[in-house]
N, C-alpha and C. Protein backbone atom coordinates (compact mmCIF):
# COMPACT_ATOMS: atom_id res chain seq x y z
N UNK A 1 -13.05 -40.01 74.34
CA UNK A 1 -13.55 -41.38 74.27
C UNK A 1 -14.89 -41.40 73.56
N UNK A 2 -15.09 -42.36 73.02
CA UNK A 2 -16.47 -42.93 72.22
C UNK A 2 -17.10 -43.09 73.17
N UNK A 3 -18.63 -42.57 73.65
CA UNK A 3 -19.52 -43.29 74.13
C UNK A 3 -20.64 -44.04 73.21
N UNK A 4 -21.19 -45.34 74.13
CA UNK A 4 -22.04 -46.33 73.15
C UNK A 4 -23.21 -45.33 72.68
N UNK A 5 -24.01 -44.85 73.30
CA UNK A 5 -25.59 -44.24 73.57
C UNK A 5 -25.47 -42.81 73.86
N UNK A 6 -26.33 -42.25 73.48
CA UNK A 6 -26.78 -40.86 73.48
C UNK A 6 -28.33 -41.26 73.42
N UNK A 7 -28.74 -40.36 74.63
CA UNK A 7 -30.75 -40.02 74.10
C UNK A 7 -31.14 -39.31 74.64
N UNK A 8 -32.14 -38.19 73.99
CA UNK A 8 -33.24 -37.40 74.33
C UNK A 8 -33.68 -37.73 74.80
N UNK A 9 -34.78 -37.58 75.34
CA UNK A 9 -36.19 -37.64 76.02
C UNK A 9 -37.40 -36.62 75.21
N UNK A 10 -37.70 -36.56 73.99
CA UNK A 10 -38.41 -35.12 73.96
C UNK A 10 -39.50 -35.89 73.16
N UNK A 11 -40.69 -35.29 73.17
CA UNK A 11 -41.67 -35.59 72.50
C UNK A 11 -42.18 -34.92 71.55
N UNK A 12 -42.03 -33.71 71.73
CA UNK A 12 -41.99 -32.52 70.57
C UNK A 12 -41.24 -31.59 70.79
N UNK A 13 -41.09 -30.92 69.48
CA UNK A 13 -40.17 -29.71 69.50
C UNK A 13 -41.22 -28.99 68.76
N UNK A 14 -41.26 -27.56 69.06
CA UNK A 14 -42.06 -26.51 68.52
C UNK A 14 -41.48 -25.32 67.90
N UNK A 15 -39.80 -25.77 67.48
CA UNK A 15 -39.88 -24.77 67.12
C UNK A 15 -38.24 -25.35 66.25
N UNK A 16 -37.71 -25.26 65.62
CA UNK A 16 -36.31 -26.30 64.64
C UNK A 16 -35.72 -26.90 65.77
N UNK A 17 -34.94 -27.75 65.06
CA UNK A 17 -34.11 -29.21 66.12
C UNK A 17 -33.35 -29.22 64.99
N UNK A 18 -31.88 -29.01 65.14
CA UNK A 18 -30.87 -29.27 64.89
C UNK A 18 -29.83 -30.12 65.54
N UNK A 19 -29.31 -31.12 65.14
CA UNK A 19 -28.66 -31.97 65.71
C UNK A 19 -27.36 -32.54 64.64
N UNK A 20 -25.66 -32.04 65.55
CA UNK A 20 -24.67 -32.31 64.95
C UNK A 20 -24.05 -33.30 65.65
N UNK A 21 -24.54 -34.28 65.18
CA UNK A 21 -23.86 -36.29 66.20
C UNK A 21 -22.30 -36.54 65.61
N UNK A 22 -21.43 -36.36 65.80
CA UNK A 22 -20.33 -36.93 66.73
C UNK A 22 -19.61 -37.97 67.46
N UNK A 23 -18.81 -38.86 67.30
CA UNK A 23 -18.27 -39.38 67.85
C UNK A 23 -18.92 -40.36 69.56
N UNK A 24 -20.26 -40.77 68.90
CA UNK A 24 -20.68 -41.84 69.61
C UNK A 24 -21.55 -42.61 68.83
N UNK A 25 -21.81 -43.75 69.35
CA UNK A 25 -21.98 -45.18 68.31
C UNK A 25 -23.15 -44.81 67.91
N UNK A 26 -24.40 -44.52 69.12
CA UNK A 26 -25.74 -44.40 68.78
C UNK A 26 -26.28 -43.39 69.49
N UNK A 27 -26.97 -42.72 68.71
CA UNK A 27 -28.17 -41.64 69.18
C UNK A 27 -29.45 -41.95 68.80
N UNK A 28 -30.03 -41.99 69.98
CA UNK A 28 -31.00 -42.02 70.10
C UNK A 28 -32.49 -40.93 70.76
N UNK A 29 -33.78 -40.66 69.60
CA UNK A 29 -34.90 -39.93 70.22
C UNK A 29 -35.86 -41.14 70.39
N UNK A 30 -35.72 -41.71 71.05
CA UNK A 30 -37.18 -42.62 71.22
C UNK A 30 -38.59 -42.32 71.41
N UNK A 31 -38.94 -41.32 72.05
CA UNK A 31 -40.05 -40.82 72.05
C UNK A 31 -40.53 -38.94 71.16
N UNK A 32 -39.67 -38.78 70.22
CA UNK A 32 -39.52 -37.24 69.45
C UNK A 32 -40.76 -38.19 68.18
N UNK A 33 -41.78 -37.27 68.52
CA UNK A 33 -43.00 -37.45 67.67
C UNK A 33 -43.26 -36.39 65.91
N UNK A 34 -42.71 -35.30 67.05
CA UNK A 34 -43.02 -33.93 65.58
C UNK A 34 -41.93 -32.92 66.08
N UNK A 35 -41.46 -32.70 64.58
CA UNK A 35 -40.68 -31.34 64.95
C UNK A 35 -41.68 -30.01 63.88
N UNK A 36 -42.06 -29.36 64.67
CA UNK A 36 -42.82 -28.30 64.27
C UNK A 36 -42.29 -27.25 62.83
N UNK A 37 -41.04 -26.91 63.45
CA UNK A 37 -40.07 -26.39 62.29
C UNK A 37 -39.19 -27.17 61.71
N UNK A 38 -38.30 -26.15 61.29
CA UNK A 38 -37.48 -27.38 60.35
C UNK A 38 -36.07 -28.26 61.30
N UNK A 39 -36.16 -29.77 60.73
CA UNK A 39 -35.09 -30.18 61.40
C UNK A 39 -33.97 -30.83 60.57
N UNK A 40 -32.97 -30.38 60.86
CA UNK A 40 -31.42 -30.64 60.36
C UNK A 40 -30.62 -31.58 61.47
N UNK A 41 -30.26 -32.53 60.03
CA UNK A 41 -29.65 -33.52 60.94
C UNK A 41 -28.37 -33.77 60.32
N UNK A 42 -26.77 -33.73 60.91
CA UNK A 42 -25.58 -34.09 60.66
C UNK A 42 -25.39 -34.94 61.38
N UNK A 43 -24.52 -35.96 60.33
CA UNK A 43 -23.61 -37.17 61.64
C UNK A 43 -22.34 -37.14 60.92
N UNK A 44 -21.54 -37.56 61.58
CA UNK A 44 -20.22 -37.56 60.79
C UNK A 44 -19.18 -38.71 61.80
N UNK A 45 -18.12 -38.80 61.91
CA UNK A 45 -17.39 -39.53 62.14
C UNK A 45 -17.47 -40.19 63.64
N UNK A 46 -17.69 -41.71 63.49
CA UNK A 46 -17.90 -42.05 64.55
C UNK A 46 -19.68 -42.49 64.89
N UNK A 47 -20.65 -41.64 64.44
CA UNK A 47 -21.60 -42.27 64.25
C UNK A 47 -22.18 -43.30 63.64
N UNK A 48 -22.72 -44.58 63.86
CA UNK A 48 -23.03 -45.75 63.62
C UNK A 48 -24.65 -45.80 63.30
N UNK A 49 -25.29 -44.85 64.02
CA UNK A 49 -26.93 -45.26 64.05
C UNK A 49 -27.80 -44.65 64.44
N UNK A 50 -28.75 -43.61 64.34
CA UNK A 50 -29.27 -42.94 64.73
C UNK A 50 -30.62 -43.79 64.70
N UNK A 51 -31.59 -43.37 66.03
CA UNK A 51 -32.98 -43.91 65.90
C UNK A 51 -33.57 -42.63 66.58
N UNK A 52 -34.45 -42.91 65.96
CA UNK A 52 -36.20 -41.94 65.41
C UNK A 52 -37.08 -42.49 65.65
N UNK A 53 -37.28 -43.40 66.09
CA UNK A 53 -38.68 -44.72 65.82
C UNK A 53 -40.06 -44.00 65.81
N UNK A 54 -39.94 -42.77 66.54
CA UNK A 54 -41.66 -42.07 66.82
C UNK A 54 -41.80 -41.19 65.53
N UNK A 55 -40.55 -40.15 64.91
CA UNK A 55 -41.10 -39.13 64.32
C UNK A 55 -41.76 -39.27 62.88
N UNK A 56 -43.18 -38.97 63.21
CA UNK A 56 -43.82 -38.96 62.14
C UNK A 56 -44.08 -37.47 61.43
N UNK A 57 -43.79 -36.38 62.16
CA UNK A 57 -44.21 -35.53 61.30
C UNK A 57 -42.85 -34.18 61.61
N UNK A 58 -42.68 -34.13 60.45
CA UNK A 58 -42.10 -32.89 60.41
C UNK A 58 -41.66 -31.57 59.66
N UNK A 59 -41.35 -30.21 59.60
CA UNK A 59 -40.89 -29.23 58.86
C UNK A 59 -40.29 -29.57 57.93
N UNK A 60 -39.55 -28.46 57.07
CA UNK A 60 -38.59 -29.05 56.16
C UNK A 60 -37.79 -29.98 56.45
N UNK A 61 -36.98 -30.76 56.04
CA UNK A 61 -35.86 -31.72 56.74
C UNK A 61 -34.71 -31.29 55.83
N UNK A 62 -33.54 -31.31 56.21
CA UNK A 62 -32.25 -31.58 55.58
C UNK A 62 -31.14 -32.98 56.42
N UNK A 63 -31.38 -34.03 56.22
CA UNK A 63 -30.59 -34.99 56.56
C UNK A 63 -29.14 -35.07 55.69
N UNK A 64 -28.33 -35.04 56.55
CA UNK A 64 -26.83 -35.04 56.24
C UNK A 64 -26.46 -36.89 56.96
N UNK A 65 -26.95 -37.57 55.95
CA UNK A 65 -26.90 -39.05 56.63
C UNK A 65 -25.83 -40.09 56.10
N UNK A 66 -24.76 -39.95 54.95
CA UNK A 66 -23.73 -40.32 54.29
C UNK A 66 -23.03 -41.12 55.29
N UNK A 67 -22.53 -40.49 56.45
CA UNK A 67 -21.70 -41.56 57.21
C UNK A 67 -22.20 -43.11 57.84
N UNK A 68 -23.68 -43.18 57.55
CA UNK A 68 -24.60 -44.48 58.35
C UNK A 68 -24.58 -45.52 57.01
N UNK A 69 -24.47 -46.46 57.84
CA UNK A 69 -24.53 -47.31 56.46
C UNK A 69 -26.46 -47.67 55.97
N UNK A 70 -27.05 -47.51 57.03
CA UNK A 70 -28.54 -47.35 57.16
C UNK A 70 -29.60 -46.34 58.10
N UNK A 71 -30.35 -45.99 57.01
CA UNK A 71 -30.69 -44.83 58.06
C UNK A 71 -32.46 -45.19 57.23
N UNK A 72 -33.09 -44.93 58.57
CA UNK A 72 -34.60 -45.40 59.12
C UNK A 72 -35.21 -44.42 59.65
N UNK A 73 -36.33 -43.64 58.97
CA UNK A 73 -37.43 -43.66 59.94
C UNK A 73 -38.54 -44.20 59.69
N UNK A 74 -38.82 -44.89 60.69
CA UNK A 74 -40.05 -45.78 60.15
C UNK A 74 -41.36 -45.49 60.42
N UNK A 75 -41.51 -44.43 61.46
CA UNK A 75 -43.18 -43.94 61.29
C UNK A 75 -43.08 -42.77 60.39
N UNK A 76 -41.91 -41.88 59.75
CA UNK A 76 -42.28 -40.84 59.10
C UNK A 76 -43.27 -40.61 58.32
N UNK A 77 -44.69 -39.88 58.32
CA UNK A 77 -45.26 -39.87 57.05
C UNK A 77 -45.70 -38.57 56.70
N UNK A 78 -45.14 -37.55 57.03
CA UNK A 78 -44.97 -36.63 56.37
C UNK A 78 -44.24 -35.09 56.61
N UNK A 79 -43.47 -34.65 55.37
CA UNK A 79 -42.64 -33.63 55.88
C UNK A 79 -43.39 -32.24 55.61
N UNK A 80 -43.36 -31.15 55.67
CA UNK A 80 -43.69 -29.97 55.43
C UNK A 80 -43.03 -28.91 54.96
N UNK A 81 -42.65 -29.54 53.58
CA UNK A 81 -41.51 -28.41 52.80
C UNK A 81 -40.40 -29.18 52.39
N UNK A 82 -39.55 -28.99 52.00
CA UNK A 82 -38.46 -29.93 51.19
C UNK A 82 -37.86 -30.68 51.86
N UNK A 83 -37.32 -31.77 51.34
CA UNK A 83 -36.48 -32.92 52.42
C UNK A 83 -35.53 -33.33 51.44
N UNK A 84 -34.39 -32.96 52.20
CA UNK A 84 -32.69 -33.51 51.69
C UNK A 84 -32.43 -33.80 52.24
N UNK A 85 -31.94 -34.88 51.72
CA UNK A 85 -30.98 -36.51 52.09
C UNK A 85 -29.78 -36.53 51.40
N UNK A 86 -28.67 -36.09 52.31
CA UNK A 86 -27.16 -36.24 51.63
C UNK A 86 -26.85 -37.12 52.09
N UNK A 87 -26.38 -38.04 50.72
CA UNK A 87 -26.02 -39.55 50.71
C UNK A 87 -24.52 -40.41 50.57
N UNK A 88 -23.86 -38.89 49.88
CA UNK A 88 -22.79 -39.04 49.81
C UNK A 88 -21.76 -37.83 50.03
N UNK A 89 -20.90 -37.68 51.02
CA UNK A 89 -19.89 -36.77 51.09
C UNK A 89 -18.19 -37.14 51.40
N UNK A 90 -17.85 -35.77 51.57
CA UNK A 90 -16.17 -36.30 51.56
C UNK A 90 -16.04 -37.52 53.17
N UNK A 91 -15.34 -38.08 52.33
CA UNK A 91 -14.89 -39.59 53.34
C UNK A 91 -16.42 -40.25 54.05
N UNK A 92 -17.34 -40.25 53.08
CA UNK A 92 -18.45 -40.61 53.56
C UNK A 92 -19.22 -41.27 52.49
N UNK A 93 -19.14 -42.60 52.44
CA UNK A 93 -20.06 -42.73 51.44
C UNK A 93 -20.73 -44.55 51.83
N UNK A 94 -21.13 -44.12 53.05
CA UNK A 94 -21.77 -45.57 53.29
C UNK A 94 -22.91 -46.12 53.22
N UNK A 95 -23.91 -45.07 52.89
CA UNK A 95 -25.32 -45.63 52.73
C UNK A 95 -25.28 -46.25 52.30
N UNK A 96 -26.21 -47.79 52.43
CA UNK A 96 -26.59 -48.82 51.53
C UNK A 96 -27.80 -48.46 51.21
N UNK A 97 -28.74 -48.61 52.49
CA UNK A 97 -30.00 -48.52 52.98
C UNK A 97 -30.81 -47.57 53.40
N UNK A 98 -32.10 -46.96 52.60
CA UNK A 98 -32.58 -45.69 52.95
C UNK A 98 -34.53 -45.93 53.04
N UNK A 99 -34.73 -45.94 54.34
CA UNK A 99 -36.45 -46.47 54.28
C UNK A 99 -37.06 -44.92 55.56
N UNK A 100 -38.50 -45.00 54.54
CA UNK A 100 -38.88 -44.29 55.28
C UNK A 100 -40.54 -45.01 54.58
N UNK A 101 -40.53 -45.93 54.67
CA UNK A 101 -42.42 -46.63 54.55
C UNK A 101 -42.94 -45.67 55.10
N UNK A 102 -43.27 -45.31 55.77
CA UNK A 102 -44.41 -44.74 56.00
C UNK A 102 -44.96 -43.13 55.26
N UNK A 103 -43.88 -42.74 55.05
CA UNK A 103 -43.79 -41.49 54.26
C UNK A 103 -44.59 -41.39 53.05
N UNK A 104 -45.84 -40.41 53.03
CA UNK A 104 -46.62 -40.45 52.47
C UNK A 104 -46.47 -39.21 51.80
N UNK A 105 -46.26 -38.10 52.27
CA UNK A 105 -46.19 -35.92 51.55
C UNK A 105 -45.37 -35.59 52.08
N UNK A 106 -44.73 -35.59 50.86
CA UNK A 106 -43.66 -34.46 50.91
C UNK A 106 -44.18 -33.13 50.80
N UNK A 107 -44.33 -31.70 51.33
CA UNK A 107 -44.69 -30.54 50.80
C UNK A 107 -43.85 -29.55 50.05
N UNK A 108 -42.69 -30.44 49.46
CA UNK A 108 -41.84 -29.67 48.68
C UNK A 108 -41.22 -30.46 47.57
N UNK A 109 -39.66 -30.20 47.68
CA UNK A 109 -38.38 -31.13 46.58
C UNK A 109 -38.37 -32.20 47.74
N UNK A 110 -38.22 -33.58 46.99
CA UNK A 110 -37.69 -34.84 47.56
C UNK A 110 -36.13 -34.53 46.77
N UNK A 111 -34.96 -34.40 47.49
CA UNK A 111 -33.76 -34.19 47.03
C UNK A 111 -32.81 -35.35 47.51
N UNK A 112 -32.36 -36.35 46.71
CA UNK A 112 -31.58 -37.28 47.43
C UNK A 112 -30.20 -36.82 46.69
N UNK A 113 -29.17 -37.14 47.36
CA UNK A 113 -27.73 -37.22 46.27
C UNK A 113 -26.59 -36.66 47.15
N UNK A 114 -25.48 -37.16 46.67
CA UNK A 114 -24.10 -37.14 47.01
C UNK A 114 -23.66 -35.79 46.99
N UNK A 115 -22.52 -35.56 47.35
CA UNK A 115 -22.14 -34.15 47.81
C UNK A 115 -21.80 -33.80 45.84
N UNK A 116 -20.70 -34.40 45.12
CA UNK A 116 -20.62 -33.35 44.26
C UNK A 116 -20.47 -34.90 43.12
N UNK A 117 -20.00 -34.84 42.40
CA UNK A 117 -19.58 -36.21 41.21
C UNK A 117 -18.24 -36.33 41.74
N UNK A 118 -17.39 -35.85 42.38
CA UNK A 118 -16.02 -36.04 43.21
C UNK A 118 -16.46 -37.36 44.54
N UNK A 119 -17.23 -36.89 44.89
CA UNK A 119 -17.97 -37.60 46.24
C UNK A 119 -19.77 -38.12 46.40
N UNK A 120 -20.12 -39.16 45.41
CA UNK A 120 -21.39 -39.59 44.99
C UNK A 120 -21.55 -40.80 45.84
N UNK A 121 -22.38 -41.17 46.19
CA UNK A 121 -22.71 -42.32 46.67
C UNK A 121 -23.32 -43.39 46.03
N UNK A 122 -22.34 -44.94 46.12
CA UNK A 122 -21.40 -45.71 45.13
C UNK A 122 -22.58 -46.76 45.48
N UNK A 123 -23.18 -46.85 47.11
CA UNK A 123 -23.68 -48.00 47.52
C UNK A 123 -25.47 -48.74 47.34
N UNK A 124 -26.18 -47.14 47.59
CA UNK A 124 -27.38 -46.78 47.38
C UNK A 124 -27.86 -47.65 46.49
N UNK A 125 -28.52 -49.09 46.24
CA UNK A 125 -29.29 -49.31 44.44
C UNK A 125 -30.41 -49.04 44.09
N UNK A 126 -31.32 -48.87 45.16
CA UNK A 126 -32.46 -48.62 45.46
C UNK A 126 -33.35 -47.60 45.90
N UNK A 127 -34.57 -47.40 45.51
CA UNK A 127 -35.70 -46.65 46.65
C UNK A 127 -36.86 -46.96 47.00
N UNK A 128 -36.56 -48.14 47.35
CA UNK A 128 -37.93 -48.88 47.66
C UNK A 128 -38.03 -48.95 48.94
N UNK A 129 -37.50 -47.72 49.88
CA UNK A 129 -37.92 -47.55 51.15
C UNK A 129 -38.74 -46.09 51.41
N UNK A 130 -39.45 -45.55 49.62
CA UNK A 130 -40.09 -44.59 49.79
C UNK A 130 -41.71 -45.00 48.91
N UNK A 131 -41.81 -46.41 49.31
CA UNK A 131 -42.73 -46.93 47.96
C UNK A 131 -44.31 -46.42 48.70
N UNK A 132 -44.63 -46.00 49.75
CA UNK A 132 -45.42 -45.20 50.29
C UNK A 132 -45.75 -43.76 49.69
N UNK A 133 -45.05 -43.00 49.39
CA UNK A 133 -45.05 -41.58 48.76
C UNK A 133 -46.01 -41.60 47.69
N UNK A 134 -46.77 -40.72 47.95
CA UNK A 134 -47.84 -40.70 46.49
C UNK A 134 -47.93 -38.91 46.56
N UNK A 135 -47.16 -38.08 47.08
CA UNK A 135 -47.42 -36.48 47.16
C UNK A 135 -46.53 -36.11 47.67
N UNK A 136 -45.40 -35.28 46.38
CA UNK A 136 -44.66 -34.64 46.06
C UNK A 136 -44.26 -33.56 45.44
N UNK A 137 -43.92 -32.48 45.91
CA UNK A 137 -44.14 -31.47 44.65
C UNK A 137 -42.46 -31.40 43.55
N UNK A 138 -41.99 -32.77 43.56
CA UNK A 138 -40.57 -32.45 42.72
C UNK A 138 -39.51 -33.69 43.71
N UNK A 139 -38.97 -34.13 42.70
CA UNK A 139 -38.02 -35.05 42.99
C UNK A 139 -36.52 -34.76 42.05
N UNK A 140 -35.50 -34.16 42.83
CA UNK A 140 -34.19 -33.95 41.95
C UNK A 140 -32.94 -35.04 42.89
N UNK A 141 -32.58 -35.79 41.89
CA UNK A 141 -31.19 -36.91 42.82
C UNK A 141 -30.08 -36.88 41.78
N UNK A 142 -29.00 -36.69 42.46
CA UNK A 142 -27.69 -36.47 41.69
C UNK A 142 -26.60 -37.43 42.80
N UNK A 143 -25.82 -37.67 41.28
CA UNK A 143 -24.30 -38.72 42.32
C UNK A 143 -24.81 -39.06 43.14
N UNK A 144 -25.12 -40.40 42.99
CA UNK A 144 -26.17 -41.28 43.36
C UNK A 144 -25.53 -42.85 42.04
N UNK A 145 -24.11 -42.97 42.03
CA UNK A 145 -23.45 -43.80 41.17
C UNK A 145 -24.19 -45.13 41.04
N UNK A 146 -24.32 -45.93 42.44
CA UNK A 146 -24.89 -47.33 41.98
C UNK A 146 -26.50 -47.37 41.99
N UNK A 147 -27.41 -45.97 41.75
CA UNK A 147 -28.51 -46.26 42.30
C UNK A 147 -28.93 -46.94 40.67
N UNK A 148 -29.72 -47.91 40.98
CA UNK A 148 -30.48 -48.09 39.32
C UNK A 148 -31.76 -48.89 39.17
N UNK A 149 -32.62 -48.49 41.12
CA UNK A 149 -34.00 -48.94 40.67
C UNK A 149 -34.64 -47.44 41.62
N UNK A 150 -35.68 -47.21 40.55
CA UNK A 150 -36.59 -46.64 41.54
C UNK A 150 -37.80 -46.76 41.47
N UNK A 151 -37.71 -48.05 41.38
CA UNK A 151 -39.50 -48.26 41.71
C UNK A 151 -39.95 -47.54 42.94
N UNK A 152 -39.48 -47.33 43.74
CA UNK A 152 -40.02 -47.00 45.28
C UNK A 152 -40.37 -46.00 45.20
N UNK A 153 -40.35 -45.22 44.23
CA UNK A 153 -41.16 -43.64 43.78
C UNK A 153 -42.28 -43.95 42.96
N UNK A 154 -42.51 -44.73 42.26
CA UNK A 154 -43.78 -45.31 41.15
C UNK A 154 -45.03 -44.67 41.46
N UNK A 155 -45.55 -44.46 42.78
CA UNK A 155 -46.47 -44.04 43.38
C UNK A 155 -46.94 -42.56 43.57
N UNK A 156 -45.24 -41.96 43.58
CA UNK A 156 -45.10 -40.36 43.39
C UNK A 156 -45.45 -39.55 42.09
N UNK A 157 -44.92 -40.05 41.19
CA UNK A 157 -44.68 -39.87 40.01
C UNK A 157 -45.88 -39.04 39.25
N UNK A 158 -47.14 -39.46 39.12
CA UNK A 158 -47.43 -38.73 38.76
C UNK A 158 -48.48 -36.97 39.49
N UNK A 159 -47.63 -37.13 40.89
CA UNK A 159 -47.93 -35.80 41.60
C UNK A 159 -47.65 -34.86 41.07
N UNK A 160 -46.50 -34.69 40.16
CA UNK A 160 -46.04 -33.61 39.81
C UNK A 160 -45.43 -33.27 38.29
N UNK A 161 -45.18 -32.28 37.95
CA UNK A 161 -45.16 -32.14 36.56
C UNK A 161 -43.67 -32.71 36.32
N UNK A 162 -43.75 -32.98 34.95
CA UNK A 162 -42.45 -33.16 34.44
C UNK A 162 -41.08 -32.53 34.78
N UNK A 163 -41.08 -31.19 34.38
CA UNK A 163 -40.62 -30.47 34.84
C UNK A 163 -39.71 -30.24 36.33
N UNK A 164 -40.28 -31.36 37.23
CA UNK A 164 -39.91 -31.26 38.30
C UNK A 164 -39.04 -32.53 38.45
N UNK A 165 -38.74 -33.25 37.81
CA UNK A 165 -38.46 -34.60 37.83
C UNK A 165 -36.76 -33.95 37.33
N UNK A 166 -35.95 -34.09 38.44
CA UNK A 166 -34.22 -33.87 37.85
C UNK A 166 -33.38 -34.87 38.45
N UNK A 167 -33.29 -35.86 37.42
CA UNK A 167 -32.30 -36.95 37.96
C UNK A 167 -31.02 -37.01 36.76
N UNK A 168 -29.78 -36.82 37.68
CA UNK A 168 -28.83 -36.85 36.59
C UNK A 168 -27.49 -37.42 37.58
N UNK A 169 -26.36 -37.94 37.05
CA UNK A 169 -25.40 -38.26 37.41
C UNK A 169 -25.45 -39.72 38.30
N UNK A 170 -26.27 -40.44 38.04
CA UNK A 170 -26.38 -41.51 39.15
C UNK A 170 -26.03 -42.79 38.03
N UNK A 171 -26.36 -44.32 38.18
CA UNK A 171 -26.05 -44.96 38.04
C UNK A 171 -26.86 -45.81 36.77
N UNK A 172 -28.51 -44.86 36.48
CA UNK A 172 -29.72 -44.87 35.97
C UNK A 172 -29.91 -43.80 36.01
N UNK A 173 -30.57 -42.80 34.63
CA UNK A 173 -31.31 -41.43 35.11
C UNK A 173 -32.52 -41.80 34.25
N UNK A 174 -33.44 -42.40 34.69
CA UNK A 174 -34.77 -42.21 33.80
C UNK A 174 -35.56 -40.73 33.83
N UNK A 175 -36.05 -40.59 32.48
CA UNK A 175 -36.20 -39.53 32.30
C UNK A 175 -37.66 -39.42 33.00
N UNK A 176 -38.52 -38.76 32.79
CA UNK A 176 -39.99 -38.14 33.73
C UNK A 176 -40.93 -39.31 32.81
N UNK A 177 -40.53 -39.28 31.32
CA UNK A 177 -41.69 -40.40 30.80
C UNK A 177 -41.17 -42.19 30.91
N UNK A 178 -39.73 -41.88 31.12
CA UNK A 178 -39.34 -43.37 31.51
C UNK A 178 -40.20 -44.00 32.58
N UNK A 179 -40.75 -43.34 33.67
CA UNK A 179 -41.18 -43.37 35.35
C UNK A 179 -42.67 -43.72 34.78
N UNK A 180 -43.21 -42.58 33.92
CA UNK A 180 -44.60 -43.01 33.59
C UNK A 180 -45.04 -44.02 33.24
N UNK A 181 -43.90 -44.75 32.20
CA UNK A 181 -43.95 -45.66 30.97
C UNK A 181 -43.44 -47.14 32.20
N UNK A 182 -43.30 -46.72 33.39
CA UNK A 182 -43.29 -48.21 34.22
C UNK A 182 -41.27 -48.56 34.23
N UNK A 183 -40.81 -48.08 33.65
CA UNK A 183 -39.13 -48.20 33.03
C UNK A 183 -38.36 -47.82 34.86
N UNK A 184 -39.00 -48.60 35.98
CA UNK A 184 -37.90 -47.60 37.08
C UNK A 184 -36.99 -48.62 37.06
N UNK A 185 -36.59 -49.40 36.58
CA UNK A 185 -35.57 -49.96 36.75
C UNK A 185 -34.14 -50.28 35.19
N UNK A 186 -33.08 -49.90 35.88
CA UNK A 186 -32.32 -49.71 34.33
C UNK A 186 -32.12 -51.01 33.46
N UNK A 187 -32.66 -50.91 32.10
CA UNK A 187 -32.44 -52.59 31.57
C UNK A 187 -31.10 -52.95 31.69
């Protein structure tokens, strides 16, 4: 059976938090502030909604978030080492909506994108739920089909070298001087 709710209780973790959600509507950490190490997050069939509302700080991240049609954290403001966001996978491709305002440093790759060009995510148009970010060391997004604004990085942009800027297969790929030149959105 589906249950509605799932929740922690934790306020910190000191050491990785891994979490594989399953076949209930909502999970919930209401009070998870920092994860010290790195935290990995899967949802897959049957999940509807995950809430975070506290975590502002954490390790590397790898979010496996494709099956939500919206996914939020809204105090995040900063990770410590790379953060992937899979947006699109097999029988999964519902993101519309991806905010993390508060998110200010990244300490690594900002990696958004779909599992392969077989399985890209169709829904995504936007990233203007990262228009906070001004410190990044690299932004690469792939299959990523309907994305075709990213202003919501404008702010990032010039943290990091050219070089680090890999956007290909999506719906828009502006190049590193398109972003400079103000161009985040596809004519």
């Amino acid at each position: 059976t589906t249950a509605a709710l799932r929740a922690l209780n934790v306020k910190k973790v000191n050491g990785n938090l891994s979490l594989s959600l399953y076949n209930f509507a909502t999970f919930r950490m209401p009070l998870l502030e920092e994860v010290v190490g790195t935290f990995n997050l899967s949802t897959s069939a049957g999940i509807q909604q995950v809430e975070l509302p506290a975590l502002k700080k954490t390790g590397a991240a790898t979010l496996g978030v494709a099956i939500l049609q919206s996914f939020t954290l809204p105090a995040l403001e900063s990770v410590d080492g790379n953060l992937t966001i899979t947006i699109g996978a097999y029988n999964a491709n519902n993101l519309e909506t991806l905010q993390m305002p508060l998110l200010k440093t990244v300490n690594g790759i900002l990696t958004l994108g779909g599992y392969s060009s077989y399985y890209p995510n169709t829904k995504l148009t936007h990233l203007n739920g990262f228009s906070a970010l001004g410190n990044v060391k690299g932004v690469t997004i792939s299959y990523s089909t309907g994305l075709i604004d990213y202003t919501g990085l404008k702010n990032s942009i010039s943290s990091f070298a050219a070089d680090q800027w890999k956007v290909t297969a999506n719906g828009y790929n502006p190049t590193y001087e398109n972003m400079v030149d103000g161009q985040y959105v596809k004519p």
